[in-house]
Protein backbone atom coordinates (compact mmCIF):
# COMPACT_ATOMS: atom_id res chain seq x y z
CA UNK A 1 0.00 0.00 0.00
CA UNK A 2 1.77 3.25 -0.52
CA UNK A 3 2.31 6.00 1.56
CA UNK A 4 0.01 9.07 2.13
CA UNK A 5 2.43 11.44 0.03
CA UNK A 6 2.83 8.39 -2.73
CA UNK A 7 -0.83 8.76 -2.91
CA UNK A 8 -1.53 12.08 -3.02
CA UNK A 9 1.11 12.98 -6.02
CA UNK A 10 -0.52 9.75 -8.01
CA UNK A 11 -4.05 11.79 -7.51
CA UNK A 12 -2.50 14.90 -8.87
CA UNK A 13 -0.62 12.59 -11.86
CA UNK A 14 -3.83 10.68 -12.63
CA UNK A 15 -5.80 13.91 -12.47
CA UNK A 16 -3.37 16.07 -14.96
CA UNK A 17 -3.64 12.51 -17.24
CA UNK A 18 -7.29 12.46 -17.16
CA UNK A 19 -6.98 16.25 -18.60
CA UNK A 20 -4.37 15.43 -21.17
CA UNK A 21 -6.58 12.85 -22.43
CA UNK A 22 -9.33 15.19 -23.14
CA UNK A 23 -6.75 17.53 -25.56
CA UNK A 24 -5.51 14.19 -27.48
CA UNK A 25 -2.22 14.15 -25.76
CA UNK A 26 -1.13 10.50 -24.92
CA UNK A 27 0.51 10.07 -21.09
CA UNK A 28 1.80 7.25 -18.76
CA UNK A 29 2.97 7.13 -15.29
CA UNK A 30 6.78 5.70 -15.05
CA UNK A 31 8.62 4.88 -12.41
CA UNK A 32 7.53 2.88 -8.76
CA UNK A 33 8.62 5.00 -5.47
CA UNK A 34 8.57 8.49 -7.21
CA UNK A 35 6.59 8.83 -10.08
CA UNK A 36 6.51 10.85 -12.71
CA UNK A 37 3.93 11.26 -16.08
CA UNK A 38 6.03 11.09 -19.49
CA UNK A 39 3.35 12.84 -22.25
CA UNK A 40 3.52 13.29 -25.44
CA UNK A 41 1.70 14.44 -28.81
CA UNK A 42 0.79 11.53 -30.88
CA UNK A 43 0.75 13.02 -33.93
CA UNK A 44 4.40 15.36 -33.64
CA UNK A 45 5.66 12.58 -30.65
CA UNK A 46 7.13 15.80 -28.95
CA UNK A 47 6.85 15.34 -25.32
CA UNK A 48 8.19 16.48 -21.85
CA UNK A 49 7.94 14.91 -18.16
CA UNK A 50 5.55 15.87 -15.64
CA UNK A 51 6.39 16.14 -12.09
CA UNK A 52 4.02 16.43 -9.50
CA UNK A 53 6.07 18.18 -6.18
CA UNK A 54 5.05 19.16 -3.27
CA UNK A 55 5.42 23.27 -2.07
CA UNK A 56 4.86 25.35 0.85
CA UNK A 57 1.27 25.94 -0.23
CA UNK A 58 0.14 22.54 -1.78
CA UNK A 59 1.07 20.89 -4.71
CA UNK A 60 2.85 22.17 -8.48
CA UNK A 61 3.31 20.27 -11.46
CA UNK A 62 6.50 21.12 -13.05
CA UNK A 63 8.17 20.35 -16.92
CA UNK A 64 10.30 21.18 -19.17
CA UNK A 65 11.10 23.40 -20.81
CA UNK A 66 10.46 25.70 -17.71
CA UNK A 67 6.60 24.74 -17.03
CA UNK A 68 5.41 25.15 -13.53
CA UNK A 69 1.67 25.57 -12.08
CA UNK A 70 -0.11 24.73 -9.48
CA UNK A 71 -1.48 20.71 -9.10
CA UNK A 72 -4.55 22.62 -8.13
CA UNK A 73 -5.56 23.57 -11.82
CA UNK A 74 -4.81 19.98 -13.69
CA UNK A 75 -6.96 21.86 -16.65
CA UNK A 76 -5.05 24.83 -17.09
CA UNK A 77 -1.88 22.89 -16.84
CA UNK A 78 -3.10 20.40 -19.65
CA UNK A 79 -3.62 23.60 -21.88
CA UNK A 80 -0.12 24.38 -20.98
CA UNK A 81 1.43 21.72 -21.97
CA UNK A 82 -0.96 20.64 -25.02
CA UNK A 83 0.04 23.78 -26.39
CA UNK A 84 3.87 23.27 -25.68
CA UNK A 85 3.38 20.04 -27.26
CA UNK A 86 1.29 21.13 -30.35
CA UNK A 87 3.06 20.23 -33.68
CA UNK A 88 2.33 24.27 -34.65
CA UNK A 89 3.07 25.50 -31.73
CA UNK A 90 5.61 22.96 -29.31
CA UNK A 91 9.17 23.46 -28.14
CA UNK A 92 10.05 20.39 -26.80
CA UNK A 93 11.87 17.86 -28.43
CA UNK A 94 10.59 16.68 -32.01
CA UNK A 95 12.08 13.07 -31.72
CA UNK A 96 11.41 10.27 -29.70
CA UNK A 97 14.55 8.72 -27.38
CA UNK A 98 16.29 6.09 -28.28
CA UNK A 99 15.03 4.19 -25.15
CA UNK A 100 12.45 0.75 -25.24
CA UNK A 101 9.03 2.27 -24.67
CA UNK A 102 9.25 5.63 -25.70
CA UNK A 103 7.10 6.43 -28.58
CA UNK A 104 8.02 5.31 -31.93
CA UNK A 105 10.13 3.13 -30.19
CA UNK A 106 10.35 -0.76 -29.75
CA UNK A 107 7.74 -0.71 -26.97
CA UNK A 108 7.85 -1.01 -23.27
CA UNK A 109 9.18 -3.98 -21.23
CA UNK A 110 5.61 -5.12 -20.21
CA UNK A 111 4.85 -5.64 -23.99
CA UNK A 112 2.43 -2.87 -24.20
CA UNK A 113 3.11 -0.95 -27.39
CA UNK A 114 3.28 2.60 -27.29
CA UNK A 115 1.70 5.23 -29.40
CA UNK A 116 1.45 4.60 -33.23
């Protein structure tokens, strides 16, 4: 069972993924003790990591390139970062890694493919 902070950042995670969804931006959580939620666009495959941290007053989601907001607005933050993302519009990187899993790539470990 995980800890009260575990939880609480995978309600903010799940709740900024739940938003992305909604814009067409594909997500998924990674990593076990401190997760984190990798997006990208499906179409352009830019994407960026999400980080859900705690502050002195509540929770912020921060990414890169130099994203932060507060955990409190998951919709506002989706907008953010669907329009960092956008193929028109992004600046994050336009290739996907070289890594297993990442999209484009050979697939994940747990033989779920990832985005077409």
């Amino acid at each position: 069972m995980p800890n009260a902070f575990l939880q609480q950042r995978l309600v903010h995670l799940d709740s900024l993924a739940a938003e992305l969804r909604h814009r067409g931006l594909t997500s998924r959580k990674v990593g076990a003790t401190a997760p984190v939620l990798w997006v990208w666009h499906p179409g352009s495959l830019r994407q960026t990591v999400v980080f859900a941290t705690p502050a002195m007053d509540g929770w912020f989601f921060l990414w890169s390139p130099d994203g932060q907001q507060d955990a409190a607005d998951p919709a506002h933050t989706a907008e953010m970062i669907s329009r960092l993302l956008d193929p028109a519009d992004g600046l994050a990187g336009d290739g996907p890694p070289d890594s297993p899993g990442a999209p484009g790539g050979d697939g994940p470990e747990d033989g779920h493919a990832g985005p077409a």
